[in-house]
Protein backbone atom coordinates (compact mmCIF):
# COMPACT_ATOMS: atom_id res chain seq x y z
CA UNK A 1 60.62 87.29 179.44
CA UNK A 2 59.17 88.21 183.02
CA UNK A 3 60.13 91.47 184.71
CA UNK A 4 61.28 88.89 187.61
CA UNK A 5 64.09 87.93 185.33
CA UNK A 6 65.09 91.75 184.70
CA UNK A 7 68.15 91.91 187.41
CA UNK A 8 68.70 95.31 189.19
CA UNK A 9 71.03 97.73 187.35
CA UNK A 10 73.92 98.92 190.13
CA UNK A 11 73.54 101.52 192.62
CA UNK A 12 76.24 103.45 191.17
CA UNK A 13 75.83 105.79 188.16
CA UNK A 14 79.21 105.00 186.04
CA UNK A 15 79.27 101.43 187.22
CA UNK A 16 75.59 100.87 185.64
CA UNK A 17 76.77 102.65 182.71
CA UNK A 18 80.15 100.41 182.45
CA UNK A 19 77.75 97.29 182.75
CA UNK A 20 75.57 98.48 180.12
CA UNK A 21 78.62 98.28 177.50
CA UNK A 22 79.27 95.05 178.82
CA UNK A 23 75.55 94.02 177.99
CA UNK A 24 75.68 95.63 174.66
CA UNK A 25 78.86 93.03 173.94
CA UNK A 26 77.00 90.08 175.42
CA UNK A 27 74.21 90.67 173.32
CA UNK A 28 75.81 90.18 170.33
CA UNK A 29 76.70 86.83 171.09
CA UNK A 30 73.16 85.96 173.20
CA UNK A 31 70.22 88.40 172.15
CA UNK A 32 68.62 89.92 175.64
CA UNK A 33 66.23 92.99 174.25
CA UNK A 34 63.13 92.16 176.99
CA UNK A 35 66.44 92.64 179.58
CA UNK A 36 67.65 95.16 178.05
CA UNK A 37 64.34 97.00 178.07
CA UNK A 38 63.64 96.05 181.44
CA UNK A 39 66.89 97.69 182.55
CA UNK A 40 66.40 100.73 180.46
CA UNK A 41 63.39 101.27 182.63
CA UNK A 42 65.03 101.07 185.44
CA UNK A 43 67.52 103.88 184.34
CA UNK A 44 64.83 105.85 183.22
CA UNK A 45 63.67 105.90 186.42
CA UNK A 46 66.61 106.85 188.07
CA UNK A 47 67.62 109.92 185.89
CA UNK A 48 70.01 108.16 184.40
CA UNK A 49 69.80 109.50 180.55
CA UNK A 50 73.33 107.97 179.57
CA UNK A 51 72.66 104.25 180.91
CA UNK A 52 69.18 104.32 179.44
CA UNK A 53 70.51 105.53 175.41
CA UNK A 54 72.95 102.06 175.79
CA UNK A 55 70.32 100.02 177.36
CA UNK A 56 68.00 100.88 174.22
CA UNK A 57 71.22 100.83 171.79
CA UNK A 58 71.78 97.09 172.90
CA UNK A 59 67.85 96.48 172.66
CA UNK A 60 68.19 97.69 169.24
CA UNK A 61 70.98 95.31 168.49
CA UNK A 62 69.57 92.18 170.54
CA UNK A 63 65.97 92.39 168.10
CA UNK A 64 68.03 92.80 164.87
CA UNK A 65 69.76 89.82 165.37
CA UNK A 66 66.68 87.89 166.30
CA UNK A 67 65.20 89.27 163.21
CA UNK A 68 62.08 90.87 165.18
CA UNK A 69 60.55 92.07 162.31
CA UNK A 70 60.71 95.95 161.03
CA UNK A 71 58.56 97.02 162.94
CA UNK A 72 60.50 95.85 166.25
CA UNK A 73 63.06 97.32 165.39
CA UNK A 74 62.08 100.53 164.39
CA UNK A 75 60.23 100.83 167.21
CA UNK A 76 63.45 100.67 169.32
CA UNK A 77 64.86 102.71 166.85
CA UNK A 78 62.75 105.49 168.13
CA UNK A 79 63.28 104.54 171.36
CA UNK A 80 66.69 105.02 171.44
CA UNK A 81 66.50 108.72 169.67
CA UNK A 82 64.05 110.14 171.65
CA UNK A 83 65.83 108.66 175.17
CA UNK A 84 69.09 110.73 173.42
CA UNK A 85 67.28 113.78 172.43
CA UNK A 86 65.97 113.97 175.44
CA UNK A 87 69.05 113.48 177.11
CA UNK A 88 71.38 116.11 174.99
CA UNK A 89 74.62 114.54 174.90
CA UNK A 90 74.98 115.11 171.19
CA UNK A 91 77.80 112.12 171.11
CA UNK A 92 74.51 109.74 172.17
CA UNK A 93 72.43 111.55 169.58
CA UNK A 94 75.41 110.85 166.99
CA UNK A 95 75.05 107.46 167.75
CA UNK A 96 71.24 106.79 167.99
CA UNK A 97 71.24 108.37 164.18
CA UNK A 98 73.98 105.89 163.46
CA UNK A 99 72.16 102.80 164.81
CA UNK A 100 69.14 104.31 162.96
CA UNK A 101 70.78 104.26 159.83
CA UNK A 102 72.40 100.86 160.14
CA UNK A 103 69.43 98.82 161.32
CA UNK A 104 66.69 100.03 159.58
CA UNK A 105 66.05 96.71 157.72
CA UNK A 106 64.32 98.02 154.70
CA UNK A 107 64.15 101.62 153.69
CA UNK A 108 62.64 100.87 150.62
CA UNK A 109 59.25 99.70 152.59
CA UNK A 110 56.17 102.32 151.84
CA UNK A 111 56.50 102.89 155.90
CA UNK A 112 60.04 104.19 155.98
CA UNK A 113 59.57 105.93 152.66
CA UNK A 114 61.51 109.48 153.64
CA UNK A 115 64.50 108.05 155.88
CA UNK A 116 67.49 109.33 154.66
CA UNK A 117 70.32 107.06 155.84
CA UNK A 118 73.07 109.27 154.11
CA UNK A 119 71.12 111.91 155.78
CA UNK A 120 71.34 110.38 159.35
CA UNK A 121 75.20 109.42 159.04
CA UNK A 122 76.20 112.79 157.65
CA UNK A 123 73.99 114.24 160.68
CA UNK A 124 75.85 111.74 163.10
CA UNK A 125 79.42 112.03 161.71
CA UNK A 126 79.37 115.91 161.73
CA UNK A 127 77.56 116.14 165.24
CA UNK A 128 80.45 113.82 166.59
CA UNK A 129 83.30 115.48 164.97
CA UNK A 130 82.00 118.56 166.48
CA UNK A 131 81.62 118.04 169.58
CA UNK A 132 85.12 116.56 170.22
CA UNK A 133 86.26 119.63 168.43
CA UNK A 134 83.92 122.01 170.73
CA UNK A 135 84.69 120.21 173.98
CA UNK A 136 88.93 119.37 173.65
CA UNK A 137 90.00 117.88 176.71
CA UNK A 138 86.75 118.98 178.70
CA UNK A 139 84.98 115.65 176.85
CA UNK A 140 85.60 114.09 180.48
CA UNK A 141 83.15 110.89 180.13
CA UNK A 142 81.33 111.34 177.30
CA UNK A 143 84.83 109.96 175.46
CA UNK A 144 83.52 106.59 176.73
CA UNK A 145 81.13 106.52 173.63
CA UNK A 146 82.66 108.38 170.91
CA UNK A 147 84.67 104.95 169.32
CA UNK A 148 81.25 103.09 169.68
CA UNK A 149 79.72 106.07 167.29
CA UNK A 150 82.35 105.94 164.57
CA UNK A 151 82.27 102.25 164.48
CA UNK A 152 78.75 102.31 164.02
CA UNK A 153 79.04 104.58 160.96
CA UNK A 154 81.81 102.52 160.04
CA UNK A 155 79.23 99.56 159.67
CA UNK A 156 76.64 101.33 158.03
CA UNK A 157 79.31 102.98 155.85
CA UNK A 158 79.96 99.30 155.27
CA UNK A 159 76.07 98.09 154.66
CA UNK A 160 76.14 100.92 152.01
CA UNK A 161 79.46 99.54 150.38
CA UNK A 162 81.33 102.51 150.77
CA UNK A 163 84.32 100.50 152.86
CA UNK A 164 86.80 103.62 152.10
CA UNK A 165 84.83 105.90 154.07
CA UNK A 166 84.05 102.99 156.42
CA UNK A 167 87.95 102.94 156.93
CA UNK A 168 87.95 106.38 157.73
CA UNK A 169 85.77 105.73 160.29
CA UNK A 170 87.63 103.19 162.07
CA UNK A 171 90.44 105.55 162.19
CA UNK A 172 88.74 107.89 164.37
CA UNK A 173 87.68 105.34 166.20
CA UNK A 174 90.97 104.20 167.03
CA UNK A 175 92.22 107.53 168.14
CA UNK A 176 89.75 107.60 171.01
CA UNK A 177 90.61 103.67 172.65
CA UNK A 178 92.57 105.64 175.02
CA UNK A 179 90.87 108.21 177.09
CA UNK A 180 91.95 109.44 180.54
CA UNK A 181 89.16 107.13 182.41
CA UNK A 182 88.33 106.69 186.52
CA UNK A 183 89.72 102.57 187.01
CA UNK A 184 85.84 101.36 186.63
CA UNK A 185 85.48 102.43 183.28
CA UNK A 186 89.05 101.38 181.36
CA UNK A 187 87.36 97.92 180.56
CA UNK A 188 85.13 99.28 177.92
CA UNK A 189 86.97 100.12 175.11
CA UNK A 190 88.24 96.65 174.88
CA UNK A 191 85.21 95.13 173.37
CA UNK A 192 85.34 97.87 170.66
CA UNK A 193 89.32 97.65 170.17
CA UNK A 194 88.33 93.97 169.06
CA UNK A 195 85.67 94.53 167.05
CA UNK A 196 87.46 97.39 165.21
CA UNK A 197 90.36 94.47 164.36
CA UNK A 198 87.62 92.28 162.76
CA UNK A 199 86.13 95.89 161.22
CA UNK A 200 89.10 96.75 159.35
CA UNK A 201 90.30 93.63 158.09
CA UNK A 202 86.80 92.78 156.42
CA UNK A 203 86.34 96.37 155.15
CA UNK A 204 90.00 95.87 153.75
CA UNK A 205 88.94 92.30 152.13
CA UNK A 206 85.59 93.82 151.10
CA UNK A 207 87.07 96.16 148.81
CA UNK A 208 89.80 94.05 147.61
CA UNK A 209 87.34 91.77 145.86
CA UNK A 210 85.04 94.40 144.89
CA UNK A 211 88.15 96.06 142.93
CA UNK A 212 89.36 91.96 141.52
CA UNK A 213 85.55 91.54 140.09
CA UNK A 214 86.22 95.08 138.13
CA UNK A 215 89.74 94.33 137.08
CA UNK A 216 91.33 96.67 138.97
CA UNK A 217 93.86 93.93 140.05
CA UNK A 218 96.98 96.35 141.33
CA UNK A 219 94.54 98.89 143.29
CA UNK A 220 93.05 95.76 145.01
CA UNK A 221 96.50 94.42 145.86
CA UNK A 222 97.63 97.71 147.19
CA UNK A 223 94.55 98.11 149.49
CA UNK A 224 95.42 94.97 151.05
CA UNK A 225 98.65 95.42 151.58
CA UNK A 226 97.95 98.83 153.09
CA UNK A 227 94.87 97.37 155.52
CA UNK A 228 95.07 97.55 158.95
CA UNK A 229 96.33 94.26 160.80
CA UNK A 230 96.63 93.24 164.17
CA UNK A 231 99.21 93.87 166.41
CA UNK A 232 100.53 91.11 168.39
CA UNK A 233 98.83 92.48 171.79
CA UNK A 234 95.24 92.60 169.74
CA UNK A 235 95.38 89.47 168.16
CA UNK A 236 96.52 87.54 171.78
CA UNK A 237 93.20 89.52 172.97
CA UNK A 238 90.89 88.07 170.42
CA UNK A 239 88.54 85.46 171.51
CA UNK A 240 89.76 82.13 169.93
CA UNK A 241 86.68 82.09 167.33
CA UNK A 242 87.71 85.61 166.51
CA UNK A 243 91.36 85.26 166.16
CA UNK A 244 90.99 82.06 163.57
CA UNK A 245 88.55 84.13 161.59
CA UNK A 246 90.81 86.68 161.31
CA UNK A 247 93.69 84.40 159.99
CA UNK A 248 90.97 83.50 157.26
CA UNK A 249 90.61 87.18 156.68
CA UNK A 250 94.33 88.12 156.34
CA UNK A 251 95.22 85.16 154.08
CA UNK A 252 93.24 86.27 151.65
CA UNK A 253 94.51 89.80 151.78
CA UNK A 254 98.25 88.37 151.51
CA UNK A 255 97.44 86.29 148.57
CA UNK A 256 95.83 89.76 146.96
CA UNK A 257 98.50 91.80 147.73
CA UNK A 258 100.89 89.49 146.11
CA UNK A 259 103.01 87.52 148.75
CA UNK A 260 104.42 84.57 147.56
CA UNK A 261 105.63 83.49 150.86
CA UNK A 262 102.64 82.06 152.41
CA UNK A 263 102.49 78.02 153.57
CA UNK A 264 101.21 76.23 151.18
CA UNK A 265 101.88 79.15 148.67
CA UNK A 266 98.87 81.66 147.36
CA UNK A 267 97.11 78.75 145.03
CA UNK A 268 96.40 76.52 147.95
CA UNK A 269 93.53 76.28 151.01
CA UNK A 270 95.16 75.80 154.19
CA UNK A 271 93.40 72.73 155.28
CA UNK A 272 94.15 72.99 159.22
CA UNK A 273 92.80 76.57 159.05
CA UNK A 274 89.89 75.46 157.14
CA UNK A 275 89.15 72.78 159.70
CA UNK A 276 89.33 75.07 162.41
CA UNK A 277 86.88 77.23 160.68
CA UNK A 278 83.83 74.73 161.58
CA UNK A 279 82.89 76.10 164.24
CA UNK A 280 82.40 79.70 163.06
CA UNK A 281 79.56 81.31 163.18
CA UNK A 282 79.52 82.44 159.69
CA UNK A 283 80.31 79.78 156.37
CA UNK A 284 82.03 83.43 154.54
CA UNK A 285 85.22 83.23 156.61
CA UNK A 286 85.72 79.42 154.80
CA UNK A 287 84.89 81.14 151.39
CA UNK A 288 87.55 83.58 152.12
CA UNK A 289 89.85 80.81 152.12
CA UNK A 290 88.71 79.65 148.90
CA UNK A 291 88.67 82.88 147.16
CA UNK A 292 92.08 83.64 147.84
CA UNK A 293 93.35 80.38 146.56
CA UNK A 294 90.99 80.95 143.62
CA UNK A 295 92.37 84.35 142.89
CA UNK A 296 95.96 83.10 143.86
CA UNK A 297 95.60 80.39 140.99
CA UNK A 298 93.72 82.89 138.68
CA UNK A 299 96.72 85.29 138.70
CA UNK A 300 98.73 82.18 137.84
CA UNK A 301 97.09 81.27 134.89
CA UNK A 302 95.13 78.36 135.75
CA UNK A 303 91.63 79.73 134.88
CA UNK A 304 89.83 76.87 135.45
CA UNK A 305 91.18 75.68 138.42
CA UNK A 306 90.23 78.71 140.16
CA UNK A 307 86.46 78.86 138.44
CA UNK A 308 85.95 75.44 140.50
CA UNK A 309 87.81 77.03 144.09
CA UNK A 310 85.48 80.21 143.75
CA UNK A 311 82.23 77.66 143.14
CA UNK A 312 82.97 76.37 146.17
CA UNK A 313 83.77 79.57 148.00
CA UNK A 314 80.19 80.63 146.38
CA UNK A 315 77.86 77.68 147.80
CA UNK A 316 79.26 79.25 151.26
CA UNK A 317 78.25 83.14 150.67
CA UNK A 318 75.06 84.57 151.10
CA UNK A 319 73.99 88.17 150.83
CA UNK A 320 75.85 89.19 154.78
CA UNK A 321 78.90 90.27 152.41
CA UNK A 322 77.72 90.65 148.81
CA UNK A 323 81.27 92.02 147.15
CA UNK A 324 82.58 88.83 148.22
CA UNK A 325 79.75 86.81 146.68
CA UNK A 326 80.35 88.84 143.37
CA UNK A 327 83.70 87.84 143.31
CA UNK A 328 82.81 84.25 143.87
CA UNK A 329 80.68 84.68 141.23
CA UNK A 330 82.82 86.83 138.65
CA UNK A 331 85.73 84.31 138.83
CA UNK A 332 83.44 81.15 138.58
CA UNK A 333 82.10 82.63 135.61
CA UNK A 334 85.55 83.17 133.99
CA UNK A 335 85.41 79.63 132.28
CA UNK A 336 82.31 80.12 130.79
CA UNK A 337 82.40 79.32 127.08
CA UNK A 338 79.67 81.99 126.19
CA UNK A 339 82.31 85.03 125.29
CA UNK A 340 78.48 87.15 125.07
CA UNK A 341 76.85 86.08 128.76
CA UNK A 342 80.82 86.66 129.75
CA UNK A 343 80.82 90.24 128.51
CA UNK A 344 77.59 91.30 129.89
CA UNK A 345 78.71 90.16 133.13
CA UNK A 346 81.70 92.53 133.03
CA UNK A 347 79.48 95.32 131.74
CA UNK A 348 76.89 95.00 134.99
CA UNK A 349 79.89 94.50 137.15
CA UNK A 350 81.36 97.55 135.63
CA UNK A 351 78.40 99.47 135.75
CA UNK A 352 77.77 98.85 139.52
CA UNK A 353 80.96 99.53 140.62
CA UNK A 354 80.36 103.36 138.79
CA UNK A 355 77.52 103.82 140.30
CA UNK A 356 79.18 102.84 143.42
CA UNK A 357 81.58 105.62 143.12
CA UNK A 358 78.58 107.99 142.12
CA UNK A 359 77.19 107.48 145.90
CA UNK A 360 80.78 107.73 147.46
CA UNK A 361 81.42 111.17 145.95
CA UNK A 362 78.10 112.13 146.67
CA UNK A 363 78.55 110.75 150.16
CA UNK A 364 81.65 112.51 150.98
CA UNK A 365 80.11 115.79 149.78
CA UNK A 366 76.91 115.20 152.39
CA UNK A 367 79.66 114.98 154.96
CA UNK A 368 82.17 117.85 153.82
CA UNK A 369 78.76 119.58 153.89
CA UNK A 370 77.54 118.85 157.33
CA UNK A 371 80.65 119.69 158.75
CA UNK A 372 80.46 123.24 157.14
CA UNK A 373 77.03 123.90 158.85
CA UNK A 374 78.08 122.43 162.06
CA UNK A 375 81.05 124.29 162.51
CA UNK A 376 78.81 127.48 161.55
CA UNK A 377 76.71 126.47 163.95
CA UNK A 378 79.67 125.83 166.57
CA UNK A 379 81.06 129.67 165.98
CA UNK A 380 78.00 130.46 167.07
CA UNK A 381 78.16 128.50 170.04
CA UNK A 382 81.74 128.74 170.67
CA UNK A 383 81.67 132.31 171.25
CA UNK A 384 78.74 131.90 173.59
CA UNK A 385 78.64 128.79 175.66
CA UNK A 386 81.26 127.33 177.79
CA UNK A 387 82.60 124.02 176.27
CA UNK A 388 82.54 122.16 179.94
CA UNK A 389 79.48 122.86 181.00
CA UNK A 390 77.23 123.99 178.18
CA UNK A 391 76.16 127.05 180.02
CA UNK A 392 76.87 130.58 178.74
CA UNK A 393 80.21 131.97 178.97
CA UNK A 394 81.51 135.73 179.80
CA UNK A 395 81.20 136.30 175.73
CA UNK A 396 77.66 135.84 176.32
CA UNK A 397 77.19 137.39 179.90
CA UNK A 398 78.13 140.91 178.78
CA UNK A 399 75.45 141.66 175.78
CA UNK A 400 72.34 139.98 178.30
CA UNK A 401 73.57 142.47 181.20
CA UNK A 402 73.14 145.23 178.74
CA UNK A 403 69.70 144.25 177.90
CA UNK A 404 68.55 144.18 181.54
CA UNK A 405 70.09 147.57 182.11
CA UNK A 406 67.39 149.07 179.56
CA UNK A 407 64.97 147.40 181.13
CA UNK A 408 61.68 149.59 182.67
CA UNK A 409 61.83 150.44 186.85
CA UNK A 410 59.26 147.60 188.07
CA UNK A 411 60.73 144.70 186.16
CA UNK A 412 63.01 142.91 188.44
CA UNK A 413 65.32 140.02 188.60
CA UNK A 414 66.89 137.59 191.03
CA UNK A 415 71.17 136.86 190.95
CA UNK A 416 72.25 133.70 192.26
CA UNK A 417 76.32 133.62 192.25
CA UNK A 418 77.27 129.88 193.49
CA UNK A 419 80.81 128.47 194.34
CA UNK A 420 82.06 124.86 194.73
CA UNK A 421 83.07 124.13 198.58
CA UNK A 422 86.82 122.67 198.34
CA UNK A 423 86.66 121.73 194.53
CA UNK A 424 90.49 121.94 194.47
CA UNK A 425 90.29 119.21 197.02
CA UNK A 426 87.80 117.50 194.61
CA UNK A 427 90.57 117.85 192.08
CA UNK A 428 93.40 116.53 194.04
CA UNK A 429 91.29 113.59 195.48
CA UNK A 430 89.61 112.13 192.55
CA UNK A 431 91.15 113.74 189.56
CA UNK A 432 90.07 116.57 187.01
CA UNK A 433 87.96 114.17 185.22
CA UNK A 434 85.91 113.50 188.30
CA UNK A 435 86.08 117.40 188.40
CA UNK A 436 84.85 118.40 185.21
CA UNK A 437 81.73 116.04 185.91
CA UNK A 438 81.41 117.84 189.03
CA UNK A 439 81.15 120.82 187.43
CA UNK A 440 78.91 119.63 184.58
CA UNK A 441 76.02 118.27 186.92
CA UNK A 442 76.34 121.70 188.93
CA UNK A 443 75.48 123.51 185.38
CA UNK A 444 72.96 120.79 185.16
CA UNK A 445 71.33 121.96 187.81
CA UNK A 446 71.48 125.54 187.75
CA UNK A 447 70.15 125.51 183.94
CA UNK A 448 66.81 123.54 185.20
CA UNK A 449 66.40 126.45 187.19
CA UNK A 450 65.89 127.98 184.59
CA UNK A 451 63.03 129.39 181.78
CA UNK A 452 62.98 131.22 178.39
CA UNK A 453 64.79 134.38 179.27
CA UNK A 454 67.29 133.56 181.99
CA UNK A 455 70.54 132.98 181.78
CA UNK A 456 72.82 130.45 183.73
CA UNK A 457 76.68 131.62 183.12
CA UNK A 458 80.09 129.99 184.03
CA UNK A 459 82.24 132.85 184.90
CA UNK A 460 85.52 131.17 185.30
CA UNK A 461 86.71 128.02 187.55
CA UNK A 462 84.10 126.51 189.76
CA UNK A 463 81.71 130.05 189.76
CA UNK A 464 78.64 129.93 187.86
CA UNK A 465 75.85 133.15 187.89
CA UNK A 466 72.29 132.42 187.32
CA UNK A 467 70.08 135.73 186.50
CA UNK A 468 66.12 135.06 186.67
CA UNK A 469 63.17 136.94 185.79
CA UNK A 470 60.99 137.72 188.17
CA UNK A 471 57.74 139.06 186.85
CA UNK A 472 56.09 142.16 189.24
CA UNK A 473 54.11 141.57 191.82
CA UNK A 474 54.59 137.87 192.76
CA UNK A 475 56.76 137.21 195.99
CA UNK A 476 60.63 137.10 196.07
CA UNK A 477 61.61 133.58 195.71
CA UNK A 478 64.72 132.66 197.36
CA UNK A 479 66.21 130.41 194.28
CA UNK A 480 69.50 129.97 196.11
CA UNK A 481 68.32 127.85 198.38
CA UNK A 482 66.88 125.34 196.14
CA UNK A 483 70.19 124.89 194.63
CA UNK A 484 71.97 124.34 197.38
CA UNK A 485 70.10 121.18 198.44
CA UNK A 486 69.57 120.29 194.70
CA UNK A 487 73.42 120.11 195.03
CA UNK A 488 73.48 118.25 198.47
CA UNK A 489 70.79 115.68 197.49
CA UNK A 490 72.51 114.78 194.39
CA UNK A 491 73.82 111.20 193.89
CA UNK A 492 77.43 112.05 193.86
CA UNK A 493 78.43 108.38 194.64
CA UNK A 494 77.53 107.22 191.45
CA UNK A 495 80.04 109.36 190.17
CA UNK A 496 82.72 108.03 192.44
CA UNK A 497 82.59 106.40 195.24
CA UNK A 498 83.10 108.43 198.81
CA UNK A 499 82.61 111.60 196.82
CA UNK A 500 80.26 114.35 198.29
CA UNK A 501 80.10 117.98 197.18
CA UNK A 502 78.32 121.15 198.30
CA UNK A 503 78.07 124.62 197.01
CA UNK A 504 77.47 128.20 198.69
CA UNK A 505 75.51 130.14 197.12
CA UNK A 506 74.45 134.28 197.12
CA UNK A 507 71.35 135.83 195.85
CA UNK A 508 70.16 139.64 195.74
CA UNK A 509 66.93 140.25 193.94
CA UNK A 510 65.87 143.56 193.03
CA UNK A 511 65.25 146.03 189.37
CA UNK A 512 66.55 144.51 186.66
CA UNK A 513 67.89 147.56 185.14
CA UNK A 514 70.35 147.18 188.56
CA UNK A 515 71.85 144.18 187.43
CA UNK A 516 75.55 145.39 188.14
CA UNK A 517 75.01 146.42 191.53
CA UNK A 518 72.66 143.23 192.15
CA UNK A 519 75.76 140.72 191.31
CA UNK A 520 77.79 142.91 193.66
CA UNK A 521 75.24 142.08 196.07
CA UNK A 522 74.93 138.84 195.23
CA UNK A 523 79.10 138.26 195.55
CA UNK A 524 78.82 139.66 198.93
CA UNK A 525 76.53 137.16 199.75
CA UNK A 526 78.13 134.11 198.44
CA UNK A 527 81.58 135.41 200.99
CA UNK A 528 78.92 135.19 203.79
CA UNK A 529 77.68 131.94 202.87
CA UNK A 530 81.15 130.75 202.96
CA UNK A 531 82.32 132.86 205.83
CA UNK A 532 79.15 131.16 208.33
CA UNK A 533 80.26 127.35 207.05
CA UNK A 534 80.02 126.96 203.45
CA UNK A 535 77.18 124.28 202.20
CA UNK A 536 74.43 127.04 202.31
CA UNK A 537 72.88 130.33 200.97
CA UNK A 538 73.07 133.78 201.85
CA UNK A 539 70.21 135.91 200.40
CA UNK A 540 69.15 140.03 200.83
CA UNK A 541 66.49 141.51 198.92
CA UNK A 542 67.16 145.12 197.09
């Protein structure tokens, strides 16, 4: 693929990131990675640390399904973590780990000896949880991603055969289809609304027939009778290969949980849903079809009958859904005449299944266990930083003052105090979700002002307080200044369109150990900045 075939990413920030969801559904259907790269690039370029972690995510997705090789794919892998690392937004992080655990195509290889995918979802699943814990209604944007994380997990949950915590997964997911979003961005949780239908229903079917191959016949049919099922307004906004698949999926979950009511009744294959099945993309959603008839006429006696149904339902399986090949398997086997080969079936089916349930206890202790050191973690940072903006908060202001009040005559400091010009207008015009992102890039930009031993601080509303050290001798910078036209040149459009936004700003530089009367200083200056015409800064030197 030529770069000439790369098309331009939009102008706008959120719009480029809307489109990259959009590409991260189409490539599921038509692989794109050289695109997909080629457009991460050109969010690289642009700053644009969100668009780029998608970009990669659906470059990680597009050579998976074209079966690039391992090394491809780890390679984008990488990719993807470092763009999010770099980036910070631990939701991103959460779900680089997540991809990294669900497409990593052999762990058992001598060159990914050491990956821990129980590691990397416990890592992803506690970092998520956290952070919508730590943020609360401050997650402004960043709630655009968070149902794309947990149904990630919930596939790789899946890959590992542990569908209940997979479920759990697609819970969370579901409470987060509905975020407060500007009108460019409500289109994106649709694609994973859909996909969590499909999610659900073959988690639910997944361990239905694992439980049927291990003779737990009444858990099985209460699972699937408790799975999750489409409402009407989901299943009219299935695609039409989707929606017939899912039919497929759901009969055989009836005939498990025991309904008697079904056309045809439970013993039979519905041939004009099996006909309409040709065209799938996947021979399994057929065999589902004949497994439930073959378990339908298993419970009702007819052994044989339903060996010969889950044959047939086992020349269409493959290793993309093993429990379901088992279970082809298992009842195909229940004719055999060899009581001994019958028996040591059971006993391997038996012994998988506990070892199965070895790795889901010790999978839901990784998690419990993450979350315990995350949420120490979060105390930490809860009484600290502000939730909105990630900069410190007043908890945090009042022990650093008392450091630089003990610190020796010479060493001085400079105070920047800034203030948002009009942000209640911000507010009122484009919303407080357009506002907290306001005030999230203005903390963005006062914390790359700063180094080891400064402090950026969010006082309260739309005032933030930046304290540098300024070692002796060197000139007195006037950091205010900077700001203000980091703050002017930013692309606010591509936060919403029509949107501008300026700050005034006060600085007083002088000893350290005068920090208290410096912010007074620095206060002053800020009313002068605003009293003269706002968009500007207002320095004096102590």
């Amino acid at each position: 693929m030529t770069s000439a075939a790369v098309p331009a990413l939009p102008r706008d920030r959120l719009t480029a990131r809307v489109m990259a969801h959009a590409l991260i559904e189409q490539t599921q259907v038509s692989p794109m990675p050289e695109i997909l790269g080629g457009l991460a690039e050109q969010a690289r370029g642009a700053g644009w640390s969100e668009v780029r972690v998608l970009l990669l995510h659906g470059q990680l997705i597009g050579r998976s399904l074209q079966n690039a090789g391992r090394r491809a794919v780890r390679q984008s892998s990488d990719a993807m973590l470092n763009a999010a690392q770099a980036g910070g937004d631990e939701i991103l992080i959460g779900l680089a780990l997540a991809s990294r655990a669900l497409f990593i195509e052999d762990p058992s290889h001598p060159d990914d000896l050491g990956e821990d995918v129980g590691g990397l979802l416990a890592q992803a699943v506690a970092m998520v949880d956290d952070t919508i814990e730590f943020a609360g209604d401050a997650l402004g944007l960043r709630a655009l991603e968070v149902p794309v994380v947990y149904v990630e997990c919930g596939q790789a949950f899946h890959r590992l055969g542990l569908w209940e915590i997979e479920e759990q997964m697609y819970a969370r997911a579901a409470e987060w289809l509905d975020p407060p979003l500007p009108p460019v961005a409500r289109s994106v949780p649709a694609f994973t609304r859909r996909a969590l239908v499909m999610n659900r229903l073959e988690a639910a079917v997944a361990l239905a027939g694992a439980m049927i191959e291990v003779g737990l016949r009444d858990p099985a049919a209460r699972v699937a009778a408790d799975a999750v099922r489409p409402d009407p307004a989901e299943r009219a906004d299935l695609p039409t290969a989707w929606a017939v698949e899912a039919l497929a999926l759901e009969r055989f979950l009836d005939v498990v949980a025991g309904r008697t009511d079904l056309p045809g009744g439970p013993c039979q294959v519905p041939a004009d849903l099996y006909d309409r099945l040709a065209g799938s993309t996947w021979p399994g959603y057929r065999a589902c079809l004949l497994l439930a008839a073959a378990v339908g006429t298993h419970d009702s006696g007819d052994v044989p009958s339903a060996a010969r149904l889950a044959n047939r339902a086992a020349e269409l399986l493959d290793d993309y859904k093993p429990s379901l090949t088992s279970l082809a398997l298992c009842l195909s086997a229940q004719d055999c005449k060899d009581r001994t080969a019958l028996r040591y079936a059971r006993h391997v089916a038996e012994q998988r299944w506990q070892a199965r349930m070895a790795v889901l206890g010790a999978m839901r202790t990784r998690l419990a266990a993450a979350r315990v050191l995350r949420q120490g973690d979060r105390l930490t940072r809860q009484a600290n930083l502000d939730a909105l903006t990630g900069l410190a908060n007043r908890h945090a202001e009042g022990p650093f003052l008392a450091r630089l009040r003990r610190r020796a005559p010479e060493e001085r400091i400079g105070v920047v105090v800034v203030d948002v010009d009009h942000f209640k207008a911000v507010n009122d015009t484009y919303g407080h979700v357009v506002g907290d992102e306001v005030l999230r890039a203005v903390g963005t930009v006062l914390q790359a002002a700063t180094r080891p031993g400064d402090m950026a601080i969010r006082r309260g509303g739309d005032e933030m307080l930046l304290l540098v050290d300024l070692p002796p001798g060197d000139d007195i910078p006037v950091l205010a200044d900077g700001i203000v036209r980091a703050i002017a040149l930013h692309r606010w459009e591509d936060l919403a369109p029509g949107l501008t936004v300026g700050i005034s700003a006060g600085q007083a530089v002088g000893p350290a150990r005068d920090v208290d009367r410096l912010i007074e200083d620095a206060d002053r200056n800020l009313y002068r900045a605003k009293a003269t015409g706002r968009g500007r800064a207002v320095a004096a030197a102590s």
